[in-house]
Structures are given as structure tokens and as C-alpha cells.
N, C-alpha and C. Protein backbone atom coordinates (compact mmCIF):
# COMPACT_ATOMS: atom_id res chain seq x y z
N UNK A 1 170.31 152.98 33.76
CA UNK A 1 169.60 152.81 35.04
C UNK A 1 170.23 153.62 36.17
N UNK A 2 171.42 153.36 36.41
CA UNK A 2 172.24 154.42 37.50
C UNK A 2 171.73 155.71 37.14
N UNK A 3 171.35 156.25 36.28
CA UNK A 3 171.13 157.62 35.81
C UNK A 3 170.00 158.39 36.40
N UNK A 4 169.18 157.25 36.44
CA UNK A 4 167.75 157.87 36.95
C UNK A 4 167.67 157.80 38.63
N UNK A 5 168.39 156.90 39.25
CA UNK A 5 168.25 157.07 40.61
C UNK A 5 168.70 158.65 40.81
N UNK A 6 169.81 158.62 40.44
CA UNK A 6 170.73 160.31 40.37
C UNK A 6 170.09 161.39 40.41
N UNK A 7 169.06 161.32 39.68
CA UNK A 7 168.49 162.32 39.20
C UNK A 7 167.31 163.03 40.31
N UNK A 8 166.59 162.04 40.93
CA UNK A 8 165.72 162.34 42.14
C UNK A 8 166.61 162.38 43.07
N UNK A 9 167.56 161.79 43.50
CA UNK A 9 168.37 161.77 44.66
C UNK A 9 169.13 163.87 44.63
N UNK A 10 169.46 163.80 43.14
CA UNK A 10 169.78 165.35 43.23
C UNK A 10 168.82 166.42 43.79
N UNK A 11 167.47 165.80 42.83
CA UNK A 11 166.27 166.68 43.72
C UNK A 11 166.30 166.90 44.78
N UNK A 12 165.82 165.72 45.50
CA UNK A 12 165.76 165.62 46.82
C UNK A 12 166.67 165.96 47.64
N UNK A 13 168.16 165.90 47.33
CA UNK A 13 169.11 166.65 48.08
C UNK A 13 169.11 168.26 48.13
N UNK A 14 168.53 168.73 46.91
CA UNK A 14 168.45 170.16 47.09
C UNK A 14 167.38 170.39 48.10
N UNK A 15 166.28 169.60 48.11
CA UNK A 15 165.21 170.35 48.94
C UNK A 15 165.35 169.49 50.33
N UNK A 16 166.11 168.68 50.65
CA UNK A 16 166.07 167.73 51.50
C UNK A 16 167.13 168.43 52.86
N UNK A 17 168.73 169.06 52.35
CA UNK A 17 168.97 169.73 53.73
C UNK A 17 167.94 170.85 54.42
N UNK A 18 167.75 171.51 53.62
CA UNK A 18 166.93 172.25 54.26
C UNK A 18 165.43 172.04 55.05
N UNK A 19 164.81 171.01 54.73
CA UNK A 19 163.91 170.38 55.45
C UNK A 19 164.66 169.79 56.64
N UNK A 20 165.09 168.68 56.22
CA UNK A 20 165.82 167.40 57.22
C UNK A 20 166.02 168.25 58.68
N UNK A 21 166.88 168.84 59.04
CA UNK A 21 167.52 169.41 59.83
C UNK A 21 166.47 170.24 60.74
N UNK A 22 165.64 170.79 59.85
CA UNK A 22 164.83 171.40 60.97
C UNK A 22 163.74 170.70 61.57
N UNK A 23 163.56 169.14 61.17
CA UNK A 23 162.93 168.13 61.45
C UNK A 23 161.36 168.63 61.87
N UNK A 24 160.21 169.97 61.38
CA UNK A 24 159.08 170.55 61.86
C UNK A 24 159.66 171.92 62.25
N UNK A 25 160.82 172.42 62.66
CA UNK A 25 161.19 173.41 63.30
C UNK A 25 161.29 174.57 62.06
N UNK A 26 161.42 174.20 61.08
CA UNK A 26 161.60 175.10 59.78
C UNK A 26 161.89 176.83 60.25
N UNK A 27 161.81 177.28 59.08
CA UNK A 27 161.77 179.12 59.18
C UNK A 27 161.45 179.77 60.44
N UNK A 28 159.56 179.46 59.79
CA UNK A 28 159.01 180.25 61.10
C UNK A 28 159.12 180.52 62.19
N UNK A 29 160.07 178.92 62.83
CA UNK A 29 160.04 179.44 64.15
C UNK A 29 161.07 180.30 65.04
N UNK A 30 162.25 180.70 64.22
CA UNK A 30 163.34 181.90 64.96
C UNK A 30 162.83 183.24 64.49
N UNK A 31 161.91 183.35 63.62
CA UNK A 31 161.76 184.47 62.91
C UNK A 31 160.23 185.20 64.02
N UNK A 32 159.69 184.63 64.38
CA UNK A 32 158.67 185.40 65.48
C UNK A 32 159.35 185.70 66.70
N UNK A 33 160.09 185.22 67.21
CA UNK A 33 160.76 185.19 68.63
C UNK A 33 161.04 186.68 68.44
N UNK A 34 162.37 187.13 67.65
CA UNK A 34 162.66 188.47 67.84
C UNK A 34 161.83 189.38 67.33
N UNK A 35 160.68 189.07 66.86
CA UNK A 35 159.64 189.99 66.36
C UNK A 35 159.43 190.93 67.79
N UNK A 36 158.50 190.26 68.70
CA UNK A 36 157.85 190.85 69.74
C UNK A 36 158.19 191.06 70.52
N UNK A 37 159.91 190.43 70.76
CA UNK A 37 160.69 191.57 72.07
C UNK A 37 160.96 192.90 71.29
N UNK A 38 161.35 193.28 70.46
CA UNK A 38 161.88 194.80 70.93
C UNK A 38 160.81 195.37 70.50
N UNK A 39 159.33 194.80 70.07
CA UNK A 39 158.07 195.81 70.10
C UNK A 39 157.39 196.18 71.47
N UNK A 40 157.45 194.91 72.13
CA UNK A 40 157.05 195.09 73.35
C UNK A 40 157.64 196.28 74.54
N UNK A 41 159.28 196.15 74.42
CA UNK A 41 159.27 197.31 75.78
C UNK A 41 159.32 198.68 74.88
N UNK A 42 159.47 198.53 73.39
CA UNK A 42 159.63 200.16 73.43
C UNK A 42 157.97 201.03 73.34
N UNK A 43 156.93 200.66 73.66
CA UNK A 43 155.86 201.01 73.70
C UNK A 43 155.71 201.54 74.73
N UNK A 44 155.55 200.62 76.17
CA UNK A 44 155.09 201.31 77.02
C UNK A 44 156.25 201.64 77.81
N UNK A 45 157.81 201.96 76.99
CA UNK A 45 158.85 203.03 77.75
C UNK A 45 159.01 204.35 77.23
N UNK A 46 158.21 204.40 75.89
CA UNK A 46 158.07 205.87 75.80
C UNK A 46 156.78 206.39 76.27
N UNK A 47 155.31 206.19 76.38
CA UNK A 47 154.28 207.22 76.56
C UNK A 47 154.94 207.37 78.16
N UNK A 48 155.22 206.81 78.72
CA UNK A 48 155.11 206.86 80.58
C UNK A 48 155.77 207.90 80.70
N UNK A 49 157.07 208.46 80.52
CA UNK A 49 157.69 209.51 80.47
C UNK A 49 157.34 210.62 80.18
N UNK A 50 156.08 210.74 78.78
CA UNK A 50 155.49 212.30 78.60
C UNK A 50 154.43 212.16 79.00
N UNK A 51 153.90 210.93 79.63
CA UNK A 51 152.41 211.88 80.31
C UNK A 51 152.92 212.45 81.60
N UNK A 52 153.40 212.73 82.51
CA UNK A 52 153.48 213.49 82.84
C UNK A 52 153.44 214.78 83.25
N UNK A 53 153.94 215.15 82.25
CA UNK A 53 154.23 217.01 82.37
C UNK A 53 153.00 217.28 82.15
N UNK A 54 152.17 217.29 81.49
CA UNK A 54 151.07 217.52 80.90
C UNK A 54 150.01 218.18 82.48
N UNK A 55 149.94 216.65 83.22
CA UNK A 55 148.63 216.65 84.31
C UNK A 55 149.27 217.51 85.41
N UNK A 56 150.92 217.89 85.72
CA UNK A 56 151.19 218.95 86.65
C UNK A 56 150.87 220.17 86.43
N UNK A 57 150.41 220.80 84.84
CA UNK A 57 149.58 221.99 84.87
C UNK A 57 148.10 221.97 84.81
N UNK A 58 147.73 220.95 84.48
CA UNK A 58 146.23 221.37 84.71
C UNK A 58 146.08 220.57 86.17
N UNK A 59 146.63 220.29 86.82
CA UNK A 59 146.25 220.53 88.34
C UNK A 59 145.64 221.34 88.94
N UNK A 60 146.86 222.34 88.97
CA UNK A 60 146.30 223.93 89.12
C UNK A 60 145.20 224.60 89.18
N UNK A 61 144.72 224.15 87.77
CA UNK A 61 143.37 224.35 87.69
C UNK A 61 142.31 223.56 87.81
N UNK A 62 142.44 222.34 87.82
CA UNK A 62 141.75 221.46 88.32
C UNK A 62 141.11 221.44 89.78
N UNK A 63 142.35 222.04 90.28
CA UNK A 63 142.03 222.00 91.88
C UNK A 63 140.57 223.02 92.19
N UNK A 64 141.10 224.33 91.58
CA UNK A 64 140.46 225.48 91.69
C UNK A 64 138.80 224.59 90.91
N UNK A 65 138.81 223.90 89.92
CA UNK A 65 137.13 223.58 89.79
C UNK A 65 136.96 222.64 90.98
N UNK A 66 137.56 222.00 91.10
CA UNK A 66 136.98 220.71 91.69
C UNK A 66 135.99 221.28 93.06
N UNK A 67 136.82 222.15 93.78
CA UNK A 67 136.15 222.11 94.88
C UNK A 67 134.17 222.90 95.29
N UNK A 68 134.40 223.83 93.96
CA UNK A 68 132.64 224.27 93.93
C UNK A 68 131.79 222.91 93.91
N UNK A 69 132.00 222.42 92.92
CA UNK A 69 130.93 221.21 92.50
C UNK A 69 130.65 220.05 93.44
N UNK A 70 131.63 219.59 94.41
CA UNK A 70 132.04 218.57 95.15
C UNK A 70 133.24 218.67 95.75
N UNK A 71 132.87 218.32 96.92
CA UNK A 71 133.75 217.90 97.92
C UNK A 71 134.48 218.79 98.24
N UNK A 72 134.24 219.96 98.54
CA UNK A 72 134.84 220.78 98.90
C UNK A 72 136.12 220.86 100.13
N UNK A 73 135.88 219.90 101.24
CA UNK A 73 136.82 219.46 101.96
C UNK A 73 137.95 219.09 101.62
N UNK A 74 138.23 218.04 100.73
CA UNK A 74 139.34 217.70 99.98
C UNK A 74 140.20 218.41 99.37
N UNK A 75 139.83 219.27 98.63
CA UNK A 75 140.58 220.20 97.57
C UNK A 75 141.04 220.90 98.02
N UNK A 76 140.42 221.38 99.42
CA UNK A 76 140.22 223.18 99.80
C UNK A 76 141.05 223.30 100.72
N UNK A 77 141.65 221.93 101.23
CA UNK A 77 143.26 222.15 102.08
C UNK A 77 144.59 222.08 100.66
N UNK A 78 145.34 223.85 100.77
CA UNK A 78 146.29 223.95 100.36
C UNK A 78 147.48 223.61 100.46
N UNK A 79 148.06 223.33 100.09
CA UNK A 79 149.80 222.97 100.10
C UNK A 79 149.69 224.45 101.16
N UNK A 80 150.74 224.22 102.48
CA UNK A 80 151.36 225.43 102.85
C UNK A 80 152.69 225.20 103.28
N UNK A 81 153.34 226.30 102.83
CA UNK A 81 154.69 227.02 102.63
C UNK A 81 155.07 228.05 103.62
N UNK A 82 155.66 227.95 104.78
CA UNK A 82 156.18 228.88 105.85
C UNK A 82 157.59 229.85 105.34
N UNK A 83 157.49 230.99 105.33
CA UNK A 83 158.91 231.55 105.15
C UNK A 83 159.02 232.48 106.57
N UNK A 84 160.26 231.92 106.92
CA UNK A 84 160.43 232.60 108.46
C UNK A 84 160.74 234.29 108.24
N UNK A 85 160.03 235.28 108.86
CA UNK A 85 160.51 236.63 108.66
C UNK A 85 159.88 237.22 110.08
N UNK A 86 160.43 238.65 110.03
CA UNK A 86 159.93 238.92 111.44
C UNK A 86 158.79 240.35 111.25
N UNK A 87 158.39 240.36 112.12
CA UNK A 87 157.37 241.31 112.11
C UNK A 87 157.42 242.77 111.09
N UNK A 88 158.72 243.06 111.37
CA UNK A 88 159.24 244.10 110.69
C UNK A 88 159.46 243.78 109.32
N UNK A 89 159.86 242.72 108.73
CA UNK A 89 160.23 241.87 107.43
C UNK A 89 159.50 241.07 106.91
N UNK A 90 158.16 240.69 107.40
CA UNK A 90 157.10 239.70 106.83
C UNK A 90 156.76 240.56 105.61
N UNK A 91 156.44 242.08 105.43
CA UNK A 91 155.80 242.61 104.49
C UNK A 91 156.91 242.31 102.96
N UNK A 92 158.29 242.77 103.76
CA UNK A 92 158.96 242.39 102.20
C UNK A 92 159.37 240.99 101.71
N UNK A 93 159.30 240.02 102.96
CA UNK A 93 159.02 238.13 102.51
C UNK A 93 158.31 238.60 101.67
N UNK A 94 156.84 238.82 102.18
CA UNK A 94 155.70 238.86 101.34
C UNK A 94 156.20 238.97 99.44
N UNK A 95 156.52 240.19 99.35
CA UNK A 95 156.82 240.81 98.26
C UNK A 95 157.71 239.36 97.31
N UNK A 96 159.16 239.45 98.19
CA UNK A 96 159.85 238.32 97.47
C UNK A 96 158.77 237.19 97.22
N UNK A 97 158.17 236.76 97.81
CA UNK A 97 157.50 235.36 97.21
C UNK A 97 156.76 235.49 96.74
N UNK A 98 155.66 236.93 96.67
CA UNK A 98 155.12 237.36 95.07
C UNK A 98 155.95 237.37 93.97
N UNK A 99 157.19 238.00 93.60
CA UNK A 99 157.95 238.36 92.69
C UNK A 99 158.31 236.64 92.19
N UNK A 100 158.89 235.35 93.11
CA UNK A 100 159.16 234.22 92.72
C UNK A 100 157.99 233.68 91.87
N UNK A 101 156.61 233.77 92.60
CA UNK A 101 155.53 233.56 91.59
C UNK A 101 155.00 233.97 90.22
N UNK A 102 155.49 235.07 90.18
CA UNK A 102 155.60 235.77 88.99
C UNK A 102 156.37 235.30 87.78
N UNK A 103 157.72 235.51 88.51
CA UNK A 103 158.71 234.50 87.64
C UNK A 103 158.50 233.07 87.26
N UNK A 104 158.21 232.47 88.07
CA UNK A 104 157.78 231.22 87.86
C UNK A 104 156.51 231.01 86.95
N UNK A 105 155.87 231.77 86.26
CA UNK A 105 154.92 231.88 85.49
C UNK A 105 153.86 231.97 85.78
N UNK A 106 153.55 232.54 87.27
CA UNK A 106 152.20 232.24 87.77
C UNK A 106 151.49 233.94 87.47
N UNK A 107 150.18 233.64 87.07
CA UNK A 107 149.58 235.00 86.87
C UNK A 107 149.29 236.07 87.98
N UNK A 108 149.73 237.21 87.57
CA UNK A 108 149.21 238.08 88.73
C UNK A 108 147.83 237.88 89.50
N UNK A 109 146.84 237.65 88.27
CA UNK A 109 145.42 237.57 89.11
C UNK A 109 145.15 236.41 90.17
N UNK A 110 146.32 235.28 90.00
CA UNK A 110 146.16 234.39 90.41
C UNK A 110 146.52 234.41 92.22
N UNK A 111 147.31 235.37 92.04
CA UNK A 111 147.61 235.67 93.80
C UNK A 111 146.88 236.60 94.62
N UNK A 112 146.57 236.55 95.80
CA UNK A 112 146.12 237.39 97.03
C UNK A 112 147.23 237.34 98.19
N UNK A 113 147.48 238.82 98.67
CA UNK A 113 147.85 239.01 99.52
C UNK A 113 147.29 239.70 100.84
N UNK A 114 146.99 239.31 101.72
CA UNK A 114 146.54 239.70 103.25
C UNK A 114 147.84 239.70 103.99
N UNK A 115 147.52 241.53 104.72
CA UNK A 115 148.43 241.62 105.47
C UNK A 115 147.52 241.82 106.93
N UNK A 116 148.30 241.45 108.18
CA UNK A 116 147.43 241.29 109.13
C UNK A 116 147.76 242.34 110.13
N UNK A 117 148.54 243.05 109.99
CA UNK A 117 148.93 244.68 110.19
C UNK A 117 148.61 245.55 109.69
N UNK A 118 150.12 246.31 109.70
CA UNK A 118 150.22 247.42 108.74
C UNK A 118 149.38 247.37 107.19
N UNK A 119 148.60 248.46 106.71
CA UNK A 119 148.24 247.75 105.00
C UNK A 119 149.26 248.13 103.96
N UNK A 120 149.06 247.15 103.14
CA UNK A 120 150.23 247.38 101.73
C UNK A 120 150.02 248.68 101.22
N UNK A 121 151.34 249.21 101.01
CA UNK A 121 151.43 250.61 100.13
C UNK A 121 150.28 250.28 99.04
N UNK A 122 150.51 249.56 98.48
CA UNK A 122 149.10 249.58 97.41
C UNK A 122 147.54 249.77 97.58
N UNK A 123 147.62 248.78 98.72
CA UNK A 123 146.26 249.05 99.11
C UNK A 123 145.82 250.72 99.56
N UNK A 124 147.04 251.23 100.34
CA UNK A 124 146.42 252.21 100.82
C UNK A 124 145.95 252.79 99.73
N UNK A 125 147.12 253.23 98.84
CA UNK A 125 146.65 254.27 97.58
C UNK A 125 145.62 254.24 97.14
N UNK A 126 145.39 252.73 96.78
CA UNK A 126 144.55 252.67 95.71
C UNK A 126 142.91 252.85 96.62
N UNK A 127 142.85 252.85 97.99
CA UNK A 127 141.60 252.79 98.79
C UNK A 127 141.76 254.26 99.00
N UNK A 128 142.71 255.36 98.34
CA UNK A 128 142.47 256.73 98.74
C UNK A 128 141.32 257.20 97.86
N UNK A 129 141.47 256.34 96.75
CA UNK A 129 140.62 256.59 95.63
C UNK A 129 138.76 256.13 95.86
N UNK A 130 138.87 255.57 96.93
CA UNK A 130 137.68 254.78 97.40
C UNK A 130 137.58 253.45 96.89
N UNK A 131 136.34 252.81 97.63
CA UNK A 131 136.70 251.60 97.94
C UNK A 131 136.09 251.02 96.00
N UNK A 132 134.94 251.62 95.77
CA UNK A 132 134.39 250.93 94.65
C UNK A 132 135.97 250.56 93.96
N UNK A 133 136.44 251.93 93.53
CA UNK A 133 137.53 251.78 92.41
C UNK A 133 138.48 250.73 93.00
N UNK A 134 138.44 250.29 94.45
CA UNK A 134 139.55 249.53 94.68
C UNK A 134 139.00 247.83 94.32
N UNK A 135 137.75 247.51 94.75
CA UNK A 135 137.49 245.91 94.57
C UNK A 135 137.29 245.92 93.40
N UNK A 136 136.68 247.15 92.55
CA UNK A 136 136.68 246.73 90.73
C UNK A 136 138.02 246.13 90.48
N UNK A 137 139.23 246.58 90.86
CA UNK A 137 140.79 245.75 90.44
C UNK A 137 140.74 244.15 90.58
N UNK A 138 139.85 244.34 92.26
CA UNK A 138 139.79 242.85 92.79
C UNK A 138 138.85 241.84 92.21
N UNK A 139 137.81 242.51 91.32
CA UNK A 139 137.07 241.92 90.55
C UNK A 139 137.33 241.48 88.94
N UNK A 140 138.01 241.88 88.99
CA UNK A 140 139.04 242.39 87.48
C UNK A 140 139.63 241.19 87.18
N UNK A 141 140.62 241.05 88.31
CA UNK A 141 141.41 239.97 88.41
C UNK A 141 142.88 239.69 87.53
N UNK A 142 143.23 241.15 87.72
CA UNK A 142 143.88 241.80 86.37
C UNK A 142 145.55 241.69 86.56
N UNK A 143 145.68 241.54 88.38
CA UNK A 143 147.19 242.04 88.77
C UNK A 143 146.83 241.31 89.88
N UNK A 144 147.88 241.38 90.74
CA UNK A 144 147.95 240.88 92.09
C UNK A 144 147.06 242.20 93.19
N UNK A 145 146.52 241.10 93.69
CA UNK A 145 145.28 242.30 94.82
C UNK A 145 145.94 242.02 96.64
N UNK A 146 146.00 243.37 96.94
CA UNK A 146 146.75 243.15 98.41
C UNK A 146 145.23 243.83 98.95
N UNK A 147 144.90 243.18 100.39
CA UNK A 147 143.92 243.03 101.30
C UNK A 147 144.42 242.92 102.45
N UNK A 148 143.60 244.13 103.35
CA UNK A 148 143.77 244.07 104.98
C UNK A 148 143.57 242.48 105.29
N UNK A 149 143.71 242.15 106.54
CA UNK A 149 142.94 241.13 107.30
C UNK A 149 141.49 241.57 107.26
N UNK A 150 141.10 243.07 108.06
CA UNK A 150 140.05 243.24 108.22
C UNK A 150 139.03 243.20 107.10
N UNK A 151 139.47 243.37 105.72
CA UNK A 151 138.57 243.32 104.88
C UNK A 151 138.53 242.14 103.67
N UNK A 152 140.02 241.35 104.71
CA UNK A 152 139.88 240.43 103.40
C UNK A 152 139.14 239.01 102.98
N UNK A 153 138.01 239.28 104.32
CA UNK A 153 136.55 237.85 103.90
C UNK A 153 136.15 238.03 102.70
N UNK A 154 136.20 239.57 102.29
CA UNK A 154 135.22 240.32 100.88
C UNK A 154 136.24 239.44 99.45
N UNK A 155 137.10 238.96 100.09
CA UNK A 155 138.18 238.99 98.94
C UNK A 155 137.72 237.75 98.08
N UNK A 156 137.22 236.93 97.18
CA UNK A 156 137.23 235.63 96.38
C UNK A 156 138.41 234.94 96.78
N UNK A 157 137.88 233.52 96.24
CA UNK A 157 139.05 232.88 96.04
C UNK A 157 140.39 232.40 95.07
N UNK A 158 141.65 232.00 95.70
CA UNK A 158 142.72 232.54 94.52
C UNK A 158 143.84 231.20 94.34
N UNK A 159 144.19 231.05 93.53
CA UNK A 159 144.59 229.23 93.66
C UNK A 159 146.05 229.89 94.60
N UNK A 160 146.47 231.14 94.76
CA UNK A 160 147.70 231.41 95.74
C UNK A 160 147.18 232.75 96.56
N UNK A 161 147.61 232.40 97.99
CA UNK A 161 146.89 233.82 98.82
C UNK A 161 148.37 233.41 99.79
N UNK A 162 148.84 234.89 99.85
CA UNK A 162 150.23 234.70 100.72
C UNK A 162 149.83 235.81 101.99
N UNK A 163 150.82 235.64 102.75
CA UNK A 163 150.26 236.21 104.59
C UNK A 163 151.40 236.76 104.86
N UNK A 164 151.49 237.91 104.78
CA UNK A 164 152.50 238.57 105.40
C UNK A 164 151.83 239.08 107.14
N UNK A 165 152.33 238.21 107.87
CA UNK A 165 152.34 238.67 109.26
C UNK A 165 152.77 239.37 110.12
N UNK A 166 152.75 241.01 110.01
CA UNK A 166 153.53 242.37 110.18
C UNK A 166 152.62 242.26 111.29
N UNK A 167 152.38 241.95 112.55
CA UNK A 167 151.82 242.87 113.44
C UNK A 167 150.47 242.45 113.53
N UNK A 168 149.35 243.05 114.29
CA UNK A 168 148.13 242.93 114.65
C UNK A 168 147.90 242.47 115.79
N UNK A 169 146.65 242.05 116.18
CA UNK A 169 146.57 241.43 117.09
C UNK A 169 146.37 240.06 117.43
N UNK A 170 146.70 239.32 118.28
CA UNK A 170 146.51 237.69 118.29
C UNK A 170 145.52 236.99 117.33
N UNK A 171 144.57 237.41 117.36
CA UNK A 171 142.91 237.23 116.78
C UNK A 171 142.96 237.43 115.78
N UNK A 172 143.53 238.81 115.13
CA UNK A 172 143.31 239.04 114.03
C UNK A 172 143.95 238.11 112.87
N UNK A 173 145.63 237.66 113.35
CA UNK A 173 146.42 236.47 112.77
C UNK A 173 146.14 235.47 112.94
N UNK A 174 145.11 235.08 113.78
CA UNK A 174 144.50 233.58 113.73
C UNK A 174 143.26 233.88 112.57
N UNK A 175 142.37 234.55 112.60
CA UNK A 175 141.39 234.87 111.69
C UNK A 175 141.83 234.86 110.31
N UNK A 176 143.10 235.92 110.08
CA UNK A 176 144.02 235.82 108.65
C UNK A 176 144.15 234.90 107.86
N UNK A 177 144.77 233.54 108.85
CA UNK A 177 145.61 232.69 108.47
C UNK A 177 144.08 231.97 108.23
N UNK A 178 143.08 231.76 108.87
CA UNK A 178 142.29 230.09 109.02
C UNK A 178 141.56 231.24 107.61
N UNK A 179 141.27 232.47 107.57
CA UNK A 179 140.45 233.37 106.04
C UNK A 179 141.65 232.39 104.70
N UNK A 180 142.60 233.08 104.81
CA UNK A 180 143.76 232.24 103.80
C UNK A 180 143.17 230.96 103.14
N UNK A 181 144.04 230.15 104.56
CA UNK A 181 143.34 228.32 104.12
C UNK A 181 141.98 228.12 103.31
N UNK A 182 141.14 229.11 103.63
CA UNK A 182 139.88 228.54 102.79
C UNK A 182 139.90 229.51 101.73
N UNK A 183 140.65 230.60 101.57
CA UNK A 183 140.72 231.29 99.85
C UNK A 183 141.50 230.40 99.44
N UNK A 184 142.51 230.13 99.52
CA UNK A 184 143.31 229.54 98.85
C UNK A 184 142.96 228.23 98.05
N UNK A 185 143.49 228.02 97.17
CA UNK A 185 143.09 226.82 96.25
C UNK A 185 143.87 225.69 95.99
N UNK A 186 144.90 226.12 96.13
CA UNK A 186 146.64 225.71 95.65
C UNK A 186 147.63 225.51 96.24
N UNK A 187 147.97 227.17 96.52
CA UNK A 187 149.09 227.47 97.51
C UNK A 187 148.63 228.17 98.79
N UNK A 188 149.35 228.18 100.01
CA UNK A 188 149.11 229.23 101.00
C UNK A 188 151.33 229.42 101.53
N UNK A 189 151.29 230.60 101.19
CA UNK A 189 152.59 231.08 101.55
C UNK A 189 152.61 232.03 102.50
N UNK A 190 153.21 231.60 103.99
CA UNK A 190 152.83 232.72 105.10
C UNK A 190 154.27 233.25 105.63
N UNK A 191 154.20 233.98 105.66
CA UNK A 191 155.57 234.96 106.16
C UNK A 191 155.56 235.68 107.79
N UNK A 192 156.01 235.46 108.30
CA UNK A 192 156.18 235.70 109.82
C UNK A 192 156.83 234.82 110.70
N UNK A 193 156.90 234.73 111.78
CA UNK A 193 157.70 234.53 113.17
C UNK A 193 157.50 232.96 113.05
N UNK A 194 157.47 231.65 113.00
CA UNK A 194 157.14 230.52 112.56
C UNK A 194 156.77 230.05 113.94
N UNK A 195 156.73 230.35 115.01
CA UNK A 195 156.45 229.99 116.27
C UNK A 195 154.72 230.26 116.66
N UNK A 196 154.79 231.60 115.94
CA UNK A 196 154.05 232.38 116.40
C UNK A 196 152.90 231.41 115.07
N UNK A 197 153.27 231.56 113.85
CA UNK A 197 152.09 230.69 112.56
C UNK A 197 151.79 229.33 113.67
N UNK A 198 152.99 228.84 113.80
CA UNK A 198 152.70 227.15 113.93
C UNK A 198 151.73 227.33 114.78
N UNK A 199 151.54 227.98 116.00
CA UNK A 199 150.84 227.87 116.87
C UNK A 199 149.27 228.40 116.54
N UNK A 200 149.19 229.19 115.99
CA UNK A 200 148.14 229.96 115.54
C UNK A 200 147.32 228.45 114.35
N UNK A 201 148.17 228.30 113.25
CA UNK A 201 147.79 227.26 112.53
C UNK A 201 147.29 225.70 113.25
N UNK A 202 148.08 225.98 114.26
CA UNK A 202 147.92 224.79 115.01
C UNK A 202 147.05 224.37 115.50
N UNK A 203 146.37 225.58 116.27
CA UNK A 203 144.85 226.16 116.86
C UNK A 203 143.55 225.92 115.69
N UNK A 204 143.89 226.49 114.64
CA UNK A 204 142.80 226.52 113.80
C UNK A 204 142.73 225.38 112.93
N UNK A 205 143.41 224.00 113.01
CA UNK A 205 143.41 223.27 112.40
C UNK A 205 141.98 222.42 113.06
């Protein structure tokens, strides 16, 4: 008789600590807890970091559609960038902050330059040749295109148009600068006397 109590009591002791103790609480329940913390933050701590880079280049170009179709107001004010130079030195600012654009990966076709003086060695040359052969370049869109003030309404628009302010007359650098703002798409980078922009910009705002 002692024998047989023994015998279930052994059973039941094998399967019995392991029940007893967790009194309903069994397995399952430590084993979900650490499931869904470390799924949870590593999800949304990696995409946030690479979207990013992505939408700072098609900006660029984004900007440049957006403004035909709609809303042209919005888009069509550029970021602008003052580099202080003087009358005598606006033409080679000019130059340096073409050459930075360049480097920086930006396409030649993508820039315009208006000078509101003197005209760029380029321009002249290439207008010795006459004018057709000169706006075919500007139509081209092949290299960087330098433009008088006086002729540069004819010019399209360019997601970067930089202003070298060598000279002219009052009018003509207010005309320059407010022609600029509305080619421009992107950037506007103006080079001259910063007294003399602010005020002019200031006017045409």
C-alpha cells in the first residue's frame, strides 16, 4: 500500500514544481516581454537617418518643376548668398563662386552669370562671332552662359544665376538683381559692395 501513494506523489512532483510556483504565470509570460522591446526601437532608429540624404538632391530639382505648374510665388524666391567684393573685384568673386559650384558638383548648364557692367571676356568673344552662335550655347545648356544685364531678360531660367556687380548704372543693378531673383530657381549669389545690393535688394523686394 505505501507503494502506490509513492508512485503518483513522484509523478506529480515532477510535473508539480514547475506548475506550482508559477501559480497561472507559467512560460509564456517572461518570454513576450523581451520579444518587442528590442524590435520596437531598432525599426524606426534606422530608416530616419537615411531618408534624408536622398530628398536634399532632388530638391534641386524639384524646385526648378514646381514653380511652372503652380504657385509660382513660392518656389521662385531663391536662397540668396551675398559675397562682399568691390567694383573692381565683383567680376573675379563672380568667377570664384562659379568655380566652388563646379566643384561642388553642380552642372555647368545649371549656372547663369549677369554682369551689370563691364561684359565677361566670354561673352565678348563669343558675341564677336554673332549673336545667333552665341544664344545657341545658351540654348544648349552645355557650359556655364555669362550675360550682360542689358541682354540678360533673353536669358531662361537656371536653378543658380550669380551677379557680379562691376559697375553700371543705379538702374541697371536694380534691374540685374530683381532679372536674377526671378531666373533663379535655387540659388542667387551676388558679388559687389553689400551696401550698395542691400539697398538695391531692399528696394525691389
Amino acid at each position: 500500500m505505501p507503494l502506490i501513494p509513492e508512485e503518483p506523489q513522484i509523478h506529480e512532483s515532477a510535473q508539480g514544481p514547475r506548475a506550482t510556483p508559477a501559480n497561472g504565470r507559467t512560460a509564456p509570460t517572461p518570454r513576450p516581454v523581451p520579444g518587442p522591446r528590442p524590435a520596437a526601437p531598432s525599426r524606426p532608429g534606422r530608416p530616419g537617418p537615411s531618408r534624408p540624404t536622398p530628398p536634399v538632391q532632388r530638391t534641386a530639382r524639384d524646385a526648378a518643376a514646381k514653380p511652372g505648374p503652380s504657385g509660382p510665388a513660392a518656389p521662385a524666391a531663391p536662397q540668396i548668398q551675398l559675397i562682399p567684393a568691390s567694383v573692381e573685384g565683383a567680376l573675379d568673386a563672380a568667377e570664384e563662386a562659379v568655380d566652388l559650384l563646379l566643384d561642388s558638383g553642380r552642372a555647368p548648364g545649371d549656372v547663369l552669370v549677369v554682369t551689370t557692367g563691364e561684359q565677361h571676356p566670354w561673352a565678348a568673344h563669343e558675341l564677336s562671332f554673332g549673336e545667333t552662335s552665341y544664344w545657341a550655347q545658351h540654348d544648349a545648356r552645355d557650359d556655364v552662359f555669362y550675360a550682360d544685364a542689358a541682354v540678360a531678360a533673353r536669358a531662361a531660367s537656371r536653378p543658380v544665376v550669380v551677379v557680379a556687380v562691376n559697375g553700371g548704372a543705379e538702374g541697371a543693378a536694380a534691374g540685374a538683381l530683381s532679372l536674377a531673383r526671378a531666373r533663379a530657381t535655387a540659388l542667387l549669389i551676388v558679388c559687389g559692395d553689400p551696401q550698395r545690393i542691400n539697398s538695391v535688394l531692399g528696394a525691389s523686394v
